[in-house]
PDB file of N, CA and C in Angstrom:
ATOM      1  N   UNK A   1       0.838  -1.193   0.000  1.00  0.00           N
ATOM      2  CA  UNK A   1       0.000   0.000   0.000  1.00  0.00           C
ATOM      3  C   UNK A   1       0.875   1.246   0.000  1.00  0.00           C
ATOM      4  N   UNK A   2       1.605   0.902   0.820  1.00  0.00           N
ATOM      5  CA  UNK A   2       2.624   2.494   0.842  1.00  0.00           C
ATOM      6  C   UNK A   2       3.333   2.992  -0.336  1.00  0.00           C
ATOM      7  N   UNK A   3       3.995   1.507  -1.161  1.00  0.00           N
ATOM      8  CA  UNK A   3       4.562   1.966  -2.562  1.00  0.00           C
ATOM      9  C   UNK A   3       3.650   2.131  -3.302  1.00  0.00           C
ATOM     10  N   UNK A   4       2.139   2.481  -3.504  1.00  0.00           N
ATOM     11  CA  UNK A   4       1.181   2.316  -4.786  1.00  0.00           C
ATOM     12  C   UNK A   4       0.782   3.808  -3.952  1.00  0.00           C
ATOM     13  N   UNK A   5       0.915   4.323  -2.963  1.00  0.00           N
ATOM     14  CA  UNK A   5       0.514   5.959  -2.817  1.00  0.00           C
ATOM     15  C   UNK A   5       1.977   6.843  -2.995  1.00  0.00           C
ATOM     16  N   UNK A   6       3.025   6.037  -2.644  1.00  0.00           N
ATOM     17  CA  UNK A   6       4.048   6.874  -2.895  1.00  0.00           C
ATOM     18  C   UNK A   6       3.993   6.610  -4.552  1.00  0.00           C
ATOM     19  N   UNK A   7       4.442   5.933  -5.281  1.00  0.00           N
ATOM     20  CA  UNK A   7       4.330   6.126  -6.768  1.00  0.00           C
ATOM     21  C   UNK A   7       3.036   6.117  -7.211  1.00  0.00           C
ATOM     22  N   UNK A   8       1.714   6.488  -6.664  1.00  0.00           N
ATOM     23  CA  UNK A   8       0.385   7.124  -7.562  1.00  0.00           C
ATOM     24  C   UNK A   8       0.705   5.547  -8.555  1.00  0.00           C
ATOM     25  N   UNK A   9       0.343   4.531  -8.324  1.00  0.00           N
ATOM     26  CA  UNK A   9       0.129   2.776  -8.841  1.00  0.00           C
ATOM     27  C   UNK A   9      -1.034   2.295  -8.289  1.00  0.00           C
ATOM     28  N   UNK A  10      -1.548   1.642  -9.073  1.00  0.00           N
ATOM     29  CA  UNK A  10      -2.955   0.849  -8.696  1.00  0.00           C
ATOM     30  C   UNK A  10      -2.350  -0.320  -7.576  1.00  0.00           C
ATOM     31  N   UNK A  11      -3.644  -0.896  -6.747  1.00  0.00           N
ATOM     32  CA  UNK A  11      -2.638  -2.096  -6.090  1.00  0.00           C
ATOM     33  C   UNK A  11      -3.614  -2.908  -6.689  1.00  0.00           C
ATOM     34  N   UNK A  12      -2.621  -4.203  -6.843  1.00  0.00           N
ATOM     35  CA  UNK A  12      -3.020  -5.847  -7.166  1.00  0.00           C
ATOM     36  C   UNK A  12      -3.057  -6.560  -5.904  1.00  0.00           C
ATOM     37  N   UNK A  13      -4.598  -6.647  -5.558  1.00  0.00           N
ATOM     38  CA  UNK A  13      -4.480  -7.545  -4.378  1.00  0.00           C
ATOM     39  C   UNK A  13      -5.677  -8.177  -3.867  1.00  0.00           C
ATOM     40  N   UNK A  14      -5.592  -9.438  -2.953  1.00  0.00           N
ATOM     41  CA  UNK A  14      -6.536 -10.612  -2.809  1.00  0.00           C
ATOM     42  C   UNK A  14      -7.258 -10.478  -1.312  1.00  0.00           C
ATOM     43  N   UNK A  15      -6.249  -9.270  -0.528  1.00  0.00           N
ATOM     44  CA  UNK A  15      -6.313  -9.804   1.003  1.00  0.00           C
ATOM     45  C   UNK A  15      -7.358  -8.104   0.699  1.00  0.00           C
ATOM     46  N   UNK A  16      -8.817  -8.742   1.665  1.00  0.00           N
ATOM     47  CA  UNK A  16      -9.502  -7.839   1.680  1.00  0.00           C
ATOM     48  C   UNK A  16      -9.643  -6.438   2.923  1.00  0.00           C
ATOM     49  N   UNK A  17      -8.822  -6.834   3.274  1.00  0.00           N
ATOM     50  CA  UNK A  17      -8.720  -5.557   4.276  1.00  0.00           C
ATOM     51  C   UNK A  17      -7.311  -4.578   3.948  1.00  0.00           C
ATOM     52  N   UNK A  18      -6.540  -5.047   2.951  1.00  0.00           N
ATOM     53  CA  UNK A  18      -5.812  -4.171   2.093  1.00  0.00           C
ATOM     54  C   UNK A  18      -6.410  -3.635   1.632  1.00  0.00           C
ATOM     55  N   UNK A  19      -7.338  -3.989   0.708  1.00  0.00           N
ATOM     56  CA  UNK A  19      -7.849  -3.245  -0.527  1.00  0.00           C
ATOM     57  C   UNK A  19      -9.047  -2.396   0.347  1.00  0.00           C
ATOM     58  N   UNK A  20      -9.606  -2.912   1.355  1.00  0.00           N
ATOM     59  CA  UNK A  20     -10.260  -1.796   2.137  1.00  0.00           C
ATOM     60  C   UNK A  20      -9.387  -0.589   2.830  1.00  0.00           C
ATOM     61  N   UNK A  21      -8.362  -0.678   3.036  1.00  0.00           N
ATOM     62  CA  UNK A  21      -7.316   0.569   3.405  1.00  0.00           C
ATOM     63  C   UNK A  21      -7.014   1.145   1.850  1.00  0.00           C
ATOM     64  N   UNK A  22      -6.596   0.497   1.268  1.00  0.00           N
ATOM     65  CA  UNK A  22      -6.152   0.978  -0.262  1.00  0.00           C
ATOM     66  C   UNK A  22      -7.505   2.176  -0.776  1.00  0.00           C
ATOM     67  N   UNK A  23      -8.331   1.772  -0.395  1.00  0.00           N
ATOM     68  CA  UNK A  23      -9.869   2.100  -1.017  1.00  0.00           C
ATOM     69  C   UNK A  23     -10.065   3.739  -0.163  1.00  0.00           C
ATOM     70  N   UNK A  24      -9.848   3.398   0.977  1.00  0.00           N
ATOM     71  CA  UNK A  24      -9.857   4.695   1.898  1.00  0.00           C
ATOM     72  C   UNK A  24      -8.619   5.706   1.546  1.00  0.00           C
ATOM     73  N   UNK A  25      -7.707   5.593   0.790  1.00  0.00           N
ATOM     74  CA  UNK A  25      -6.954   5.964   0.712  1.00  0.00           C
ATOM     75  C   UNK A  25      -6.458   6.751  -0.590  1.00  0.00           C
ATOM     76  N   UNK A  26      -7.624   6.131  -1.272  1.00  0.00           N
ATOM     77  CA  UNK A  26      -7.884   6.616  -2.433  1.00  0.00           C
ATOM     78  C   UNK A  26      -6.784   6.072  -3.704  1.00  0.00           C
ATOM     79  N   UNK A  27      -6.746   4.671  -3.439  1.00  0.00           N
ATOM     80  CA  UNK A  27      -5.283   3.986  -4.407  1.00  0.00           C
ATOM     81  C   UNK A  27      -6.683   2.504  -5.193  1.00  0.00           C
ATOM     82  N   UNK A  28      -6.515   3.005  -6.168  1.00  0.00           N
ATOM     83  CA  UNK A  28      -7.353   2.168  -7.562  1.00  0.00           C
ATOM     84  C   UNK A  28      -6.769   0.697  -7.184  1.00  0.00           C
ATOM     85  N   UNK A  29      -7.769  -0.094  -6.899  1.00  0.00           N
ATOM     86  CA  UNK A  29      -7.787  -1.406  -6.814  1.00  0.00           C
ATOM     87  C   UNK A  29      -7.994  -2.496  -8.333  1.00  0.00           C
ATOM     88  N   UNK A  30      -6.958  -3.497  -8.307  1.00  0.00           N
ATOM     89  CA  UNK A  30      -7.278  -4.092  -9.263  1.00  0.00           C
ATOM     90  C   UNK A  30      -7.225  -5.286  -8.750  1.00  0.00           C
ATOM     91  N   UNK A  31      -8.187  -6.330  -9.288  1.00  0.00           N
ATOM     92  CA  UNK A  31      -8.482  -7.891  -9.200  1.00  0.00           C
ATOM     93  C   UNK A  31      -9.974  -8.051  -8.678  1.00  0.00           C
ATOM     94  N   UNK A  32     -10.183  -9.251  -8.285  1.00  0.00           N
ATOM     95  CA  UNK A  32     -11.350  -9.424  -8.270  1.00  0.00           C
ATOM     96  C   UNK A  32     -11.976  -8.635  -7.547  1.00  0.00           C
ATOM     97  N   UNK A  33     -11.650  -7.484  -6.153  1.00  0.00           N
ATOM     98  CA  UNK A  33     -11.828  -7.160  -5.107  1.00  0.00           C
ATOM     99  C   UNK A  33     -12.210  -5.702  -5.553  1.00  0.00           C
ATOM    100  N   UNK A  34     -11.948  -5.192  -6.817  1.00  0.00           N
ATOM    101  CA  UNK A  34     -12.264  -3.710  -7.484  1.00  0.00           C
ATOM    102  C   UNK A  34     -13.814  -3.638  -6.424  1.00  0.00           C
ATOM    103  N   UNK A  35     -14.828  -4.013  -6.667  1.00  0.00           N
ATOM    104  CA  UNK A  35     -16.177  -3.695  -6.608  1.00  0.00           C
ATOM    105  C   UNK A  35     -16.224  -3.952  -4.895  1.00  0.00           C
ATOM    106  N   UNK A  36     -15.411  -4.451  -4.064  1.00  0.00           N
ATOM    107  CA  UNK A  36     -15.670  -4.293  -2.818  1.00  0.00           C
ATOM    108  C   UNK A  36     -15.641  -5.622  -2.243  1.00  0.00           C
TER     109      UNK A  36
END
């Protein structure tokens, strides 16, 4: 998470409470987990 806000990068990821921080954070989610 920290390298996809420091370089402005989407994150690729499975574990859903990443992509719920990623999401708050305003960093574009990609994989199955886009929609929540």
């Amino acid at each position: 998470l920290s390298l996809a806000l420091e370089r402005t990068l989407p994150l690729a990821t499975l574990d859903r409470r990443l992509a719920a921080a990623a999401r708050a954070e305003g960093v574009e989610i990609l994989g199955p987990l886009v929609n929540g």
